[in-house]
Protein backbone atom coordinates (compact mmCIF):
# COMPACT_ATOMS: atom_id res chain seq x y z
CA UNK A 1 -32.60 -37.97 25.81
CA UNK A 2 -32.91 -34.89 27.57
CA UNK A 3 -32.10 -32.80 24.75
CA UNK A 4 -34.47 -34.71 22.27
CA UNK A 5 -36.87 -31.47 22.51
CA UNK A 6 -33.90 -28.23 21.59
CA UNK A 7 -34.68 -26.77 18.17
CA UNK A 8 -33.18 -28.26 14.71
CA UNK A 9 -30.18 -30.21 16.57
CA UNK A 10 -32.68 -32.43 19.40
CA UNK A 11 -32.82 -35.15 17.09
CA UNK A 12 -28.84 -35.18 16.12
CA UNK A 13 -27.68 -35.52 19.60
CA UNK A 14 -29.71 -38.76 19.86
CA UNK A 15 -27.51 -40.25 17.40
CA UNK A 16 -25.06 -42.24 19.15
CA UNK A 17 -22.59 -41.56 15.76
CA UNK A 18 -23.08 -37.96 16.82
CA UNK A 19 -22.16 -38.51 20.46
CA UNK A 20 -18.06 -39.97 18.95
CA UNK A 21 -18.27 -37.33 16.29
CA UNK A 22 -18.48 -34.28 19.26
CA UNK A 23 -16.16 -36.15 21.54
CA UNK A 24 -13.38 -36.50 18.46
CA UNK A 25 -14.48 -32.67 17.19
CA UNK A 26 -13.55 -31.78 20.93
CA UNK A 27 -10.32 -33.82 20.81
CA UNK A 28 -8.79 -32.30 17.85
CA UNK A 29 -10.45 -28.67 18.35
CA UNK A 30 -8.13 -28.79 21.78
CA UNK A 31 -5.15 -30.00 19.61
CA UNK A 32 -5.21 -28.20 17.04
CA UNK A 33 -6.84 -24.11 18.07
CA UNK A 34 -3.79 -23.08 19.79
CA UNK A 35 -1.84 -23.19 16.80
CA UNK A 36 -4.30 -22.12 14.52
CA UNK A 37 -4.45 -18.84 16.36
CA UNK A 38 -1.11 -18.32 16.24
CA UNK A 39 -0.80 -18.35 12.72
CA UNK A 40 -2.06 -15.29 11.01
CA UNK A 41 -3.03 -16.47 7.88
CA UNK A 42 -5.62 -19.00 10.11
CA UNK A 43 -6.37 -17.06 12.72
CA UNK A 44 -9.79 -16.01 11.39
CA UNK A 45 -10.34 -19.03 10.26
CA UNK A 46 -9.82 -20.35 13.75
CA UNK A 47 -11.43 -17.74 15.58
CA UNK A 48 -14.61 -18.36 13.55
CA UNK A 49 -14.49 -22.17 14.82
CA UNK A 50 -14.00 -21.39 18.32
CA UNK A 51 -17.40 -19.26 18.22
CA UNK A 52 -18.95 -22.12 17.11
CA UNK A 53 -17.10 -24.43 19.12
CA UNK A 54 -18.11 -22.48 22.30
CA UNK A 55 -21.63 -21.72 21.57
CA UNK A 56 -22.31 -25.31 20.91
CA UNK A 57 -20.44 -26.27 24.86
CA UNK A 58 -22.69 -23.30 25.97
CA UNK A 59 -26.61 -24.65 24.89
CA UNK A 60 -25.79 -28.18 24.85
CA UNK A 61 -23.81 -29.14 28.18
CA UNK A 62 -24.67 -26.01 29.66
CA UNK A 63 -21.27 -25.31 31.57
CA UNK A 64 -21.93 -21.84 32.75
CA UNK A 65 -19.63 -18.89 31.73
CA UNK A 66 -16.49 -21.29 30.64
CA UNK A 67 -17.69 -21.22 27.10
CA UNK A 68 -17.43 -17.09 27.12
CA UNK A 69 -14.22 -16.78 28.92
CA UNK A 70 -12.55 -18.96 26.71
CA UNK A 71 -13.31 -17.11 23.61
CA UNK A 72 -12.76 -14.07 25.49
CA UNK A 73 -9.18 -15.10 26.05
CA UNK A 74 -9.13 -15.85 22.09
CA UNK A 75 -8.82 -12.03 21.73
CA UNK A 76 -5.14 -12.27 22.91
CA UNK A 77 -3.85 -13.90 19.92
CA UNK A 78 -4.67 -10.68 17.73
CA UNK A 79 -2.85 -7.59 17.48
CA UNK A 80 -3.11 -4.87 19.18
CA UNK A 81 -4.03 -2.97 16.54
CA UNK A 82 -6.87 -5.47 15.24
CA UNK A 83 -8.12 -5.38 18.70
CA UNK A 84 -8.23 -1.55 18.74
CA UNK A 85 -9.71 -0.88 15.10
CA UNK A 86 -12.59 -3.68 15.77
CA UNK A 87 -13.15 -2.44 19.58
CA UNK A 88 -11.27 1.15 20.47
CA UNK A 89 -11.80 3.16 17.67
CA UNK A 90 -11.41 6.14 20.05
CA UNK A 91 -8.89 4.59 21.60
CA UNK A 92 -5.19 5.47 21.32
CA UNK A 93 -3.23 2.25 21.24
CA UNK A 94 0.27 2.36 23.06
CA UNK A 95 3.24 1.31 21.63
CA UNK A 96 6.26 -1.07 23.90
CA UNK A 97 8.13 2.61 24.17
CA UNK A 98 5.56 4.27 25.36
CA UNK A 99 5.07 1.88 28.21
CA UNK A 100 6.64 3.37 31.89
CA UNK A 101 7.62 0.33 34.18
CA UNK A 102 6.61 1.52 37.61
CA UNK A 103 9.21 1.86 40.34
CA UNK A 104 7.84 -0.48 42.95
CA UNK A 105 8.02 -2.90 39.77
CA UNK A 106 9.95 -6.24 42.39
CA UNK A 107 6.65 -5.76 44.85
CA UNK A 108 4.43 -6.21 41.44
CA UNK A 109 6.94 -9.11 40.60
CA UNK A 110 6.39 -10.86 44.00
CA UNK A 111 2.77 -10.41 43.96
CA UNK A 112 1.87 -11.90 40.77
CA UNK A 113 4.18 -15.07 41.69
CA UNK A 114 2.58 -15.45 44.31
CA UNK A 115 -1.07 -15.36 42.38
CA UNK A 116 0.09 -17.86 40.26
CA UNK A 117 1.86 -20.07 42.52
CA UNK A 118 -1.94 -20.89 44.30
CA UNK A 119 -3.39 -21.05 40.91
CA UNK A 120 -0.84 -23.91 39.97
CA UNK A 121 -1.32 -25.25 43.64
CA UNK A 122 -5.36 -24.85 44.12
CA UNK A 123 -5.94 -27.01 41.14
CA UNK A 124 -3.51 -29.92 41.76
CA UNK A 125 -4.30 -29.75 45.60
CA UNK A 126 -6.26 -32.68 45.97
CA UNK A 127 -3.43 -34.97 44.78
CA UNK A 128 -1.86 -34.24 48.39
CA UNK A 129 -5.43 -35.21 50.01
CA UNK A 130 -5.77 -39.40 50.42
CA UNK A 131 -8.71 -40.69 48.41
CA UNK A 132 -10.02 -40.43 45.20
CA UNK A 133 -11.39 -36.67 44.41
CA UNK A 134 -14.22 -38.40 41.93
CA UNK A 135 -15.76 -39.53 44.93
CA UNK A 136 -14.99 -37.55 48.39
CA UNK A 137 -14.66 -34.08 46.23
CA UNK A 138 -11.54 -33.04 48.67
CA UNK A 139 -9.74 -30.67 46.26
CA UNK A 140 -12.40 -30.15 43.50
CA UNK A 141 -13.78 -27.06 43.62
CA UNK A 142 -11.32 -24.30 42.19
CA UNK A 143 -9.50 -26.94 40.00
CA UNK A 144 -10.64 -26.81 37.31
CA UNK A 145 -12.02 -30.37 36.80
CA UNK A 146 -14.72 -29.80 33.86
CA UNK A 147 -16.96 -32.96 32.93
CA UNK A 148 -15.42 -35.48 34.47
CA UNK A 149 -17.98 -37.36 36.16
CA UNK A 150 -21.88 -37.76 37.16
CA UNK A 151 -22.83 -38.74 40.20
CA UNK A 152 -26.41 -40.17 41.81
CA UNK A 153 -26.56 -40.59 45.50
CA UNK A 154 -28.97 -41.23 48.17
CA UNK A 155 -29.06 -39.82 52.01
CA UNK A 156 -31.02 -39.80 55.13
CA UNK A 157 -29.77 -38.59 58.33
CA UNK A 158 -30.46 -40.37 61.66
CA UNK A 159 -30.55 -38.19 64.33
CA UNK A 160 -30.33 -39.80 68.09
CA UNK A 161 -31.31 -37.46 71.03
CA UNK A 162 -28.40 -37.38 73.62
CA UNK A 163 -30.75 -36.90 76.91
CA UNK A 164 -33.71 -39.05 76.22
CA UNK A 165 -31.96 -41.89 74.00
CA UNK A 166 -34.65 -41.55 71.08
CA UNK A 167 -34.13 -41.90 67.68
CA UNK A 168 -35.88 -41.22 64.06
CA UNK A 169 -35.02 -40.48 60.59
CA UNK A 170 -35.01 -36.83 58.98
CA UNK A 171 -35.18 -37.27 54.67
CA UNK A 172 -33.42 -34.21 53.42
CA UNK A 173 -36.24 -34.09 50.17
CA UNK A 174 -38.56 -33.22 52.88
CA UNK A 175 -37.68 -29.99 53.00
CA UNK A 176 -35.34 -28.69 49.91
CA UNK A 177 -36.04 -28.98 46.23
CA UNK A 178 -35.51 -31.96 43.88
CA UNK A 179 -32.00 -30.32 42.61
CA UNK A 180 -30.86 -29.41 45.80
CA UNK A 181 -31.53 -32.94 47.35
CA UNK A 182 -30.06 -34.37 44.73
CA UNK A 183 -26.94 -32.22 44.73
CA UNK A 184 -26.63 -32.81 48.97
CA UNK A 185 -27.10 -36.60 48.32
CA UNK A 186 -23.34 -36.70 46.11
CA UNK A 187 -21.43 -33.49 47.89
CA UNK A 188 -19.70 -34.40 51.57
CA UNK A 189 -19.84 -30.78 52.00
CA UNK A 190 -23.11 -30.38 51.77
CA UNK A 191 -23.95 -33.52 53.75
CA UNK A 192 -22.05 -31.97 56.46
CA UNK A 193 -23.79 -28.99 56.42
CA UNK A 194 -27.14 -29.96 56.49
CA UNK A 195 -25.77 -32.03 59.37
CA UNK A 196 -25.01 -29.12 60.98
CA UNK A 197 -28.02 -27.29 60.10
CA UNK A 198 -30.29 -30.01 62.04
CA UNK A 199 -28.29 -29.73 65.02
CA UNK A 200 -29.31 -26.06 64.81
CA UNK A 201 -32.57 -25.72 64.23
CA UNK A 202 -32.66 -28.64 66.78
CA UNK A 203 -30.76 -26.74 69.43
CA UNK A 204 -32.87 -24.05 68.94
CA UNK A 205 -36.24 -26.34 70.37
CA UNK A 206 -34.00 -27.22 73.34
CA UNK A 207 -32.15 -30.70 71.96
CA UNK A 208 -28.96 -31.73 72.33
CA UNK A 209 -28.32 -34.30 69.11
CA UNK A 210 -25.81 -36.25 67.56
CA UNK A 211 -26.72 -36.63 63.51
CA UNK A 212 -25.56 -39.50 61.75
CA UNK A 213 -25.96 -39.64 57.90
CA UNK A 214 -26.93 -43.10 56.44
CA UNK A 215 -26.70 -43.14 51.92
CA UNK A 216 -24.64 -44.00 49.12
CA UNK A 217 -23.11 -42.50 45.68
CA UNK A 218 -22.55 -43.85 42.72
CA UNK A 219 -19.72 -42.26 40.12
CA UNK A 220 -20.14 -42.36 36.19
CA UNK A 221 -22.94 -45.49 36.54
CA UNK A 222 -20.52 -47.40 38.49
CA UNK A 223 -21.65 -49.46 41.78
CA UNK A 224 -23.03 -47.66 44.68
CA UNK A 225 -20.50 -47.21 47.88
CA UNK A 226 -20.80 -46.27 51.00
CA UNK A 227 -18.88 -42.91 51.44
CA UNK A 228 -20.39 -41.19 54.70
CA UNK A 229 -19.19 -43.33 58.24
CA UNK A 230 -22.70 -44.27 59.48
CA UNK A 231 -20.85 -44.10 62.86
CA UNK A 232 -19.56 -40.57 62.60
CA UNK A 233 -21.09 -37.58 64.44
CA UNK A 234 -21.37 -35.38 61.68
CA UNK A 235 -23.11 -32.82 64.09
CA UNK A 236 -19.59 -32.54 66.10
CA UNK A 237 -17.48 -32.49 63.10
CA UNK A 238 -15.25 -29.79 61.87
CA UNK A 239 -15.09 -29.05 58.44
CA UNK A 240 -11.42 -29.63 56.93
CA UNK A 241 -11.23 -27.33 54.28
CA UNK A 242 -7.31 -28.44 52.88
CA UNK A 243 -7.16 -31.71 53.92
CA UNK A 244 -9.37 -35.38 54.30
CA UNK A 245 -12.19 -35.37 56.74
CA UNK A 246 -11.71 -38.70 58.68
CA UNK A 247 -15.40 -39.42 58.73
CA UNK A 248 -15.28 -39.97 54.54
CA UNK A 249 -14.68 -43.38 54.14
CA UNK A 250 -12.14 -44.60 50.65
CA UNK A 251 -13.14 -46.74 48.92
CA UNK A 252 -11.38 -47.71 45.67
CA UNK A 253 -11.24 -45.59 42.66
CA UNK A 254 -14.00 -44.83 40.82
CA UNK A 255 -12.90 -44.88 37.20
């Protein structure tokens, strides 16, 4: 329904026929381009699809730069020489003879395996870190994890002054915008960070604090859970950037 109002296709995407016919266009387009490029005779063919394809990722779901990089990394199925006559006119295109291996090639060697060893490991990371990454996001940045859920959530952070024993409330919408509340209300990270950024400003006027955040998430429409530990100082908690923070609370799964 959000997309009722884009230009000539608004009304197709309410169509829930449309809605199976991306999902299965999706399904075999990531079956099927790979060999398609590799073939000569439908590489063109392919190529042109994967424009499409891309474009349509790019203005519908709005994904960010995926769209481009993957049909940037299309241009390694061609030849050389295609790439050079389309793009390099001026350009002289080297041949596999002309090409010097350099002498400190084993240092190269060791560097690049050790690139992609953390780009194998980043991604898969969070399968070493207990709980489910749908919900505690432990291991989801940098992995690669595209699409796979949304996620509604509600916050407020109770904040209890240490010398004087008083309490009250502090609603996060009070002082970001609608997207950014929104965003801190389903993120552990950024719970724990505005967390941190109360006990700041509020150390600043003189008070020593402890901050407590109170909410729950929900994961791809199911049941709301409890994620945060009500009990948990957030405000003297340390940020575990490999492994679980102890104050995240596991529930089950959420698909």
């Amino acid at each position: 329904s959000r997309r009722v109002d884009y230009p000539v296709i608004g009304g197709f995407l309410q169509q829930e026929w449309a809605h199976f016919g991306i999902i299965y266009f999706g399904i075999i387009f990531d079956l099927l381009i790979v060999p398609l490029l590799l073939f000569k005779k439908t590489r063109r063919f392919a190529f042109g699809i994967s424009i499409f394809f891309h474009l349509f990722n790019s203005i519908v779901f709005q994904v960010g730069i995926f769209p481009y990089l993957s049909l940037a990394f299309t241009l390694f199925f061609f030849e050389p020489e295609t790439i050079a006559r389309i793009f390099l006119k001026k350009k002289t295109v080297y041949t596999e003879n002309e090409i010097v291996i350099p002498q400190n090639s084993k240092l190269i060697r060791t560097v690049f395996i050790v690139y992609f060893l953390i780009q194998i490991g980043l991604p898969l990371r969070h399968w070493a870190i207990p709980g489910d990454v749908l919900l505690t996001e432990e291991g989801h940045r940098m992995s690669w994890r595209m699409m796979l859920r949304t996620k509604k959530g509600a916050i407020q952070y109770k904040v209890l002054n240490k010398k004087t024993g008083a309490l009250y409330f502090i609603n996060p919408s009070d002082s970001l915008t609608v997207k950014q509340a929104n965003a801190l209300a389903t993120k552990p990270d950024f719970i724990w960070q505005f967390a941190q950024r109360i006990k700041k400003n509020l150390q600043e006027k003189g008070e020593d604090v402890s901050v407590f955040a109170i909410g729950s998430v929900s994961t791809n429409n199911k049941p709301y859970v409890t994620l945060i530990n009500p009990d948990a100082d957030l405000a003297s908690e340390k940020w575990q950037f490999f492994w679980h923070n102890s104050w995240l609370i596991l529930p089950n799964r959420a698909d």
